[in-house]
Protein backbone atom coordinates (compact mmCIF):
# COMPACT_ATOMS: atom_id res chain seq x y z
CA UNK A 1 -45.52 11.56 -33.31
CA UNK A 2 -45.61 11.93 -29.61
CA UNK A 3 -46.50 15.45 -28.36
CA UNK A 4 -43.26 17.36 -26.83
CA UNK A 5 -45.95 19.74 -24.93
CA UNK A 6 -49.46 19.39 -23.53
CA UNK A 7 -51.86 21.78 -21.95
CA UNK A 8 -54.63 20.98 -19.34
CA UNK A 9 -57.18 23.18 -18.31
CA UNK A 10 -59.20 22.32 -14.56
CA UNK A 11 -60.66 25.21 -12.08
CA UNK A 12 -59.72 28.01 -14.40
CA UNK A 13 -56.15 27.39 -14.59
CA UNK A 14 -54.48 26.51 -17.86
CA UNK A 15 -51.20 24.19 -17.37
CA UNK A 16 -49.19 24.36 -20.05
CA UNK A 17 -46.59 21.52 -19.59
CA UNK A 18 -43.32 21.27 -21.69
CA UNK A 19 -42.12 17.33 -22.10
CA UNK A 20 -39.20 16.56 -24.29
CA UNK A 21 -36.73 15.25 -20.75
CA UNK A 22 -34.72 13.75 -23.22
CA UNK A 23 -33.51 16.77 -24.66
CA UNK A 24 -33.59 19.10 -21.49
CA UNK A 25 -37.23 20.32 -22.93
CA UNK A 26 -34.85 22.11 -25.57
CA UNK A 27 -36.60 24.36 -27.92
CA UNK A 28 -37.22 22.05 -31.17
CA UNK A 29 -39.09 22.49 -33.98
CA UNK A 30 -41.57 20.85 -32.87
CA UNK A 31 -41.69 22.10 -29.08
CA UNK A 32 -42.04 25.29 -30.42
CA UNK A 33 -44.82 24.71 -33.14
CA UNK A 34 -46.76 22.81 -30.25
CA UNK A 35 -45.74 25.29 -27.39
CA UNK A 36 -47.23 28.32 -29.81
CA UNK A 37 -50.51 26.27 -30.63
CA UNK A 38 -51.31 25.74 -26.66
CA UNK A 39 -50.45 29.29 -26.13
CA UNK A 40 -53.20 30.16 -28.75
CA UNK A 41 -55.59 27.78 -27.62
CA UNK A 42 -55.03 28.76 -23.52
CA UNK A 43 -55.35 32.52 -24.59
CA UNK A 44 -58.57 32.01 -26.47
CA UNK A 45 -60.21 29.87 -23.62
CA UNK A 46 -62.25 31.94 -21.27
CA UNK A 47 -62.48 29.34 -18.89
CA UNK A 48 -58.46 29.71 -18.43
CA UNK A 49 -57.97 32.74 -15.90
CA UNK A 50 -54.22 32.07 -15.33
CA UNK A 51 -51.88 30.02 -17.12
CA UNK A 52 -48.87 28.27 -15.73
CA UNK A 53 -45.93 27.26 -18.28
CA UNK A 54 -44.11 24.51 -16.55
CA UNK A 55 -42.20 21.48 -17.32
CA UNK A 56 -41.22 17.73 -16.76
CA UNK A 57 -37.78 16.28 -15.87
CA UNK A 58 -35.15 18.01 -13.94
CA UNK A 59 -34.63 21.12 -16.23
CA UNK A 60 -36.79 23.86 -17.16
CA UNK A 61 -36.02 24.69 -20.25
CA UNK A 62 -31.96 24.47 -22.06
CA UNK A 63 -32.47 26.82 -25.21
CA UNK A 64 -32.28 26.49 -28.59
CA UNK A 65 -32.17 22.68 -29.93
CA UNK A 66 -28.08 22.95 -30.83
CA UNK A 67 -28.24 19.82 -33.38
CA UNK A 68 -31.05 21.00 -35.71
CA UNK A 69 -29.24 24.51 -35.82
CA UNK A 70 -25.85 22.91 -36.61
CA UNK A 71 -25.20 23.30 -40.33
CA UNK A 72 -28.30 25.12 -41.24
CA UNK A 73 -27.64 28.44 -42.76
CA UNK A 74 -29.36 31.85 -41.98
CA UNK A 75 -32.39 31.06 -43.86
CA UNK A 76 -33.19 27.81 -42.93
CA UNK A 77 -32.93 28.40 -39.22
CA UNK A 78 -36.62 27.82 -38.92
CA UNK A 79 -36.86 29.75 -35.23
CA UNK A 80 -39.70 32.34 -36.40
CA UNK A 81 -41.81 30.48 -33.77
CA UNK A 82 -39.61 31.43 -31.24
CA UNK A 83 -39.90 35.71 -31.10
CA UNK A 84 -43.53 34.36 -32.06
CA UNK A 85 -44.00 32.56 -28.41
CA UNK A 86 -42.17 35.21 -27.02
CA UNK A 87 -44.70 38.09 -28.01
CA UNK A 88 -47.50 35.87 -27.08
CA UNK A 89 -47.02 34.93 -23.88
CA UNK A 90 -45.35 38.84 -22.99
CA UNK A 91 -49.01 40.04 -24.77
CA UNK A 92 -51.20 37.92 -23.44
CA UNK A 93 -54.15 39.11 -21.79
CA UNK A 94 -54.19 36.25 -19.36
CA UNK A 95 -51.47 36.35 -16.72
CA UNK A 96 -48.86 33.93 -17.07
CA UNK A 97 -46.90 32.18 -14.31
CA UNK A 98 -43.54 30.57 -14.76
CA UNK A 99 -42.86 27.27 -12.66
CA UNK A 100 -39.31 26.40 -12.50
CA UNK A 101 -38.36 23.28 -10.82
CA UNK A 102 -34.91 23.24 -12.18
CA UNK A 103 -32.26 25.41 -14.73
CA UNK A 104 -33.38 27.45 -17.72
CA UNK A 105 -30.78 28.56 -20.32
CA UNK A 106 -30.59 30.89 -23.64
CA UNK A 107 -34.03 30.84 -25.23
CA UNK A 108 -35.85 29.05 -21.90
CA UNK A 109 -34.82 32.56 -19.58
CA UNK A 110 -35.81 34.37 -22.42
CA UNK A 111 -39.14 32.43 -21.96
CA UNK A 112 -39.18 33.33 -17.98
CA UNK A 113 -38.60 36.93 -18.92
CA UNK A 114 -41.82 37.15 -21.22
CA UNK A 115 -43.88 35.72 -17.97
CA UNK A 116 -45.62 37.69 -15.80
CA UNK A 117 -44.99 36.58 -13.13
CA UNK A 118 -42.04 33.89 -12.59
CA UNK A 119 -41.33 30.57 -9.34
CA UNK A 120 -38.03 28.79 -9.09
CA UNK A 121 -36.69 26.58 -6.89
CA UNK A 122 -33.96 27.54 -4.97
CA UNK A 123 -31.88 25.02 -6.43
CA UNK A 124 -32.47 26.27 -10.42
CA UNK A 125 -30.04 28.16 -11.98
CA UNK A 126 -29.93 30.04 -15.28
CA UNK A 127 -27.23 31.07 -18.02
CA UNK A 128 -27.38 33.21 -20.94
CA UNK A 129 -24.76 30.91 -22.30
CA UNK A 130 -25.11 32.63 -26.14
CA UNK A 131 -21.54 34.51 -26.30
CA UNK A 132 -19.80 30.81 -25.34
CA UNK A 133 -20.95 29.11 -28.11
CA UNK A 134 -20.63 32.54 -30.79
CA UNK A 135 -23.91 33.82 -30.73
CA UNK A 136 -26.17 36.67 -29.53
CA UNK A 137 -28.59 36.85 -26.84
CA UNK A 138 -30.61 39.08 -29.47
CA UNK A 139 -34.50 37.58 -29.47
CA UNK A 140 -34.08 37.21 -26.09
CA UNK A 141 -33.25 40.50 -25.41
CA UNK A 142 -36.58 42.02 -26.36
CA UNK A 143 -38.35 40.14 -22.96
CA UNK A 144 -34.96 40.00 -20.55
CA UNK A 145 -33.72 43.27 -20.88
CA UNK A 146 -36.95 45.44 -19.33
CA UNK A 147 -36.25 42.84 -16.38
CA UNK A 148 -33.41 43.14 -15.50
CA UNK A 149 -31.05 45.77 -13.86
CA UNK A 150 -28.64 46.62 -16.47
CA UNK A 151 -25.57 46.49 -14.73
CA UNK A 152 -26.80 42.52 -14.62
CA UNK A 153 -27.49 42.65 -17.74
CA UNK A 154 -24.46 43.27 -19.14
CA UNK A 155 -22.52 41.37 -16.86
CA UNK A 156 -24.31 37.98 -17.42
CA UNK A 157 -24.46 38.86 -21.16
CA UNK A 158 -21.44 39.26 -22.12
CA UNK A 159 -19.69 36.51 -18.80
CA UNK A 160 -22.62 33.63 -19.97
CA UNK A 161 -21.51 33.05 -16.29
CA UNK A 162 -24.34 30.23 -14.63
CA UNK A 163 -26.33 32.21 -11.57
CA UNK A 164 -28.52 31.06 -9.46
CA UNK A 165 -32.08 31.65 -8.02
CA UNK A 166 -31.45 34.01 -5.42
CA UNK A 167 -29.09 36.27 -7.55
CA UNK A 168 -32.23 35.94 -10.39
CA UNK A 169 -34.40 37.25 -7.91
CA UNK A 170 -32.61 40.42 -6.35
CA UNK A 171 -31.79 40.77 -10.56
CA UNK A 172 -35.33 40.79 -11.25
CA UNK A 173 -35.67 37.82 -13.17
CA UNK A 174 -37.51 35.60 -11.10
CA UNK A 175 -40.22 36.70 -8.57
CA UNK A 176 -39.60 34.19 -5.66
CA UNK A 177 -37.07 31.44 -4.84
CA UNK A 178 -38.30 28.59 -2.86
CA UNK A 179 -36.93 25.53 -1.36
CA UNK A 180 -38.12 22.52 -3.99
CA UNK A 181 -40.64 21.20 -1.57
CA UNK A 182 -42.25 24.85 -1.89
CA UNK A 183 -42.61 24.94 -5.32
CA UNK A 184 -46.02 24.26 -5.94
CA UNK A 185 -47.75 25.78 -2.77
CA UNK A 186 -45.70 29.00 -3.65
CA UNK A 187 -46.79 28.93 -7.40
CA UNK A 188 -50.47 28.37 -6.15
CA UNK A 189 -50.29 31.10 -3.72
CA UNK A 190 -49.45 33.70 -7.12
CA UNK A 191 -52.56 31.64 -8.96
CA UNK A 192 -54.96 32.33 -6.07
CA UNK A 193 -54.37 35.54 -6.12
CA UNK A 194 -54.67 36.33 -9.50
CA UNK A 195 -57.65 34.57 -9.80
CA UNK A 196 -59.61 37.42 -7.10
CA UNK A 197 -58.63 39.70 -10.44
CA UNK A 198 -61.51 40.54 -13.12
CA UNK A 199 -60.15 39.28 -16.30
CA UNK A 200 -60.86 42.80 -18.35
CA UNK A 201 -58.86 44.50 -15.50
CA UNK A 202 -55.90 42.34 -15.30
CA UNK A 203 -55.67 42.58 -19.48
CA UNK A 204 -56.00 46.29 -19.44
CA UNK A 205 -53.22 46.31 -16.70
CA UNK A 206 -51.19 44.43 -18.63
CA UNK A 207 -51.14 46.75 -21.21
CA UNK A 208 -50.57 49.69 -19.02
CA UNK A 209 -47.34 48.34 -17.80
CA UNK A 210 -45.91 47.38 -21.39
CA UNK A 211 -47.00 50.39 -22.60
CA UNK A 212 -48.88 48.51 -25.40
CA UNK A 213 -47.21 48.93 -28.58
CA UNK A 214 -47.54 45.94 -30.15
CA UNK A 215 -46.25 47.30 -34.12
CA UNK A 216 -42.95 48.48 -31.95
CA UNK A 217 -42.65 45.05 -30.51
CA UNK A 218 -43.09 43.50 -33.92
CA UNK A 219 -40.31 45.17 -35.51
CA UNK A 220 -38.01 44.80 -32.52
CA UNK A 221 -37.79 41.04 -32.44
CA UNK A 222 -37.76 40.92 -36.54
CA UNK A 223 -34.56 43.40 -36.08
CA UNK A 224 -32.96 40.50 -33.50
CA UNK A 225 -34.44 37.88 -35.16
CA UNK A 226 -32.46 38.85 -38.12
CA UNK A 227 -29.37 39.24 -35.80
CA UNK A 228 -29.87 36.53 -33.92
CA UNK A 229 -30.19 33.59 -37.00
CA UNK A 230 -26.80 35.46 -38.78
CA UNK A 231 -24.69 34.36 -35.82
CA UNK A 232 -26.12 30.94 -35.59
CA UNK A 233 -25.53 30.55 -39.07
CA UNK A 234 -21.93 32.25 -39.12
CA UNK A 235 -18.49 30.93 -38.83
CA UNK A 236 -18.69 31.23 -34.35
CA UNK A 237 -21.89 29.75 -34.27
CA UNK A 238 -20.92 26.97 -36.20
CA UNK A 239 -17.81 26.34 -34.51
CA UNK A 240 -19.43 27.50 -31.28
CA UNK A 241 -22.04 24.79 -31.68
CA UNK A 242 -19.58 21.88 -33.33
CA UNK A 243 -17.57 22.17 -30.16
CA UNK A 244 -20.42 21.62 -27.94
CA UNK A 245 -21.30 18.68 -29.61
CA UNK A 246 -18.10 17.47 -29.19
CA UNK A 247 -17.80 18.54 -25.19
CA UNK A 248 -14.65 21.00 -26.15
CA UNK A 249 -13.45 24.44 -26.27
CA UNK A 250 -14.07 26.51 -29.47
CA UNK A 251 -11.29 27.92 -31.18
CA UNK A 252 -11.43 31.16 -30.20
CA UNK A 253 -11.78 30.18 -26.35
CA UNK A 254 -8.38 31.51 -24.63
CA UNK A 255 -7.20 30.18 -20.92
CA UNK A 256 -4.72 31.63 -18.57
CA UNK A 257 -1.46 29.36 -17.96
């Protein structure tokens, strides 16, 4: 089986690369066994002072993988890994840095959110597109929400509306917006500089500004875990997810004359 994600370590920076193009880097089964297992192994290394989460092809990360959820009820929706990845990277004591060269959606802003610090290109844009195909934004609450402003919030929510990487940045979301060909010097400008930190004092820090409370955080994304796999499962997300298959409306979608 080829590996959807790989993980490099050189010069105390661990690159942890996702690599499934074919499906938009889409959040698989088996992305997000592998993408967990780096995590662990990145976390553990003391070599690794920063780690950057980035990606091949043109986009970022698109969510949830819509055809294994199709049909699958609220049991089998196999996405424990997900709030899993979440809490890691958010808890890590190593400081993560996001590198978006193009659009994240769903579960992949929910993965910028967790990082500490988080580069896009100018050109990426991002979508909590849950509510258009019936379902809730719910794990990904737990890392998006203390980002962003919550008038955002809601709007983009509840609209799934697509924004871009300016609006993500005066939101919040995203720490710096860059022209493409700035990508990389910009995302090694945030590395350099938290390399100069001590590794003890950039772990305690993290805690400070989470607050740690990790038991808290546990229960939170069980609560929208449990939330979040009833809607896929339901009657919307079904419907929600058949019609995206099938590049339609759903039923309940309603347009003006």
């Amino acid at each position: 089986m080829t590996e959807l994600v790989h993980l490099d370590v050189d010069a105390g920076v661990a690159t942890i690369i996702l690599d499934s193009p074919a499906n938009r880097n889409a959040l698989s089964a088996q992305l997000r066994r592998e993408l967990l297992a780096h995590l662990d192994t990145a976390i553990a290394d003391d070599a690794a002072r920063v780690i950057v989460l980035t990606h091949t092809g043109p986009v970022f990360c698109a969510g949830m993988d819509l055809k294994e959820s199709r049909g699958a009820g609220a049991e089998d929706q196999g996405v424990t890994e997900f709030p899993a990845i979440l809490e890691k990277i958010w808890t890590s004591p190593t400081p993560v840095v996001a590198r978006l060269a193009g659009p994240a959606r769903a579960g992949g802003v929910g993965i910028v959110a967790a990082c500490d610090i988080a580069v896009a290109a100018a050109d990426a844009t991002f979508a909590f597109s849950e509510v258009r195909i019936g379902v809730v934004p719910a794990v990904i609450s737990v890392t998006v929400l203390p980002r962003l402003l919550p008038r955002a919030a809601h709007e983009l929510f509840l609209t799934g509306e697509t924004f871009d990487a300016h609006r993500a940045t005066e939101i919040g979301l995203v720490n710096s917006a860059v022209p493409g060909f700035d990508l990389d010097a910009e995302v090694h400008r945030f590395v350099e500089m938290l390399r100069l930190g001590a590794p003890g004092a950039l772990a305690a820090t993290k805690e400070m500004l989470r607050g740690d409370r990790p038991a808290a955080l546990r229960d939170q994304f069980a609560e929208m875990l449990e939330l979040s796999a009833a809607f896929f499962a339901g009657e919307e997300g079904q419907e929600g997810m058949r019609a995206f298959a099938e590049k339609r409306k759903p039923s309940w979608a309603v347009t003006s004359s």
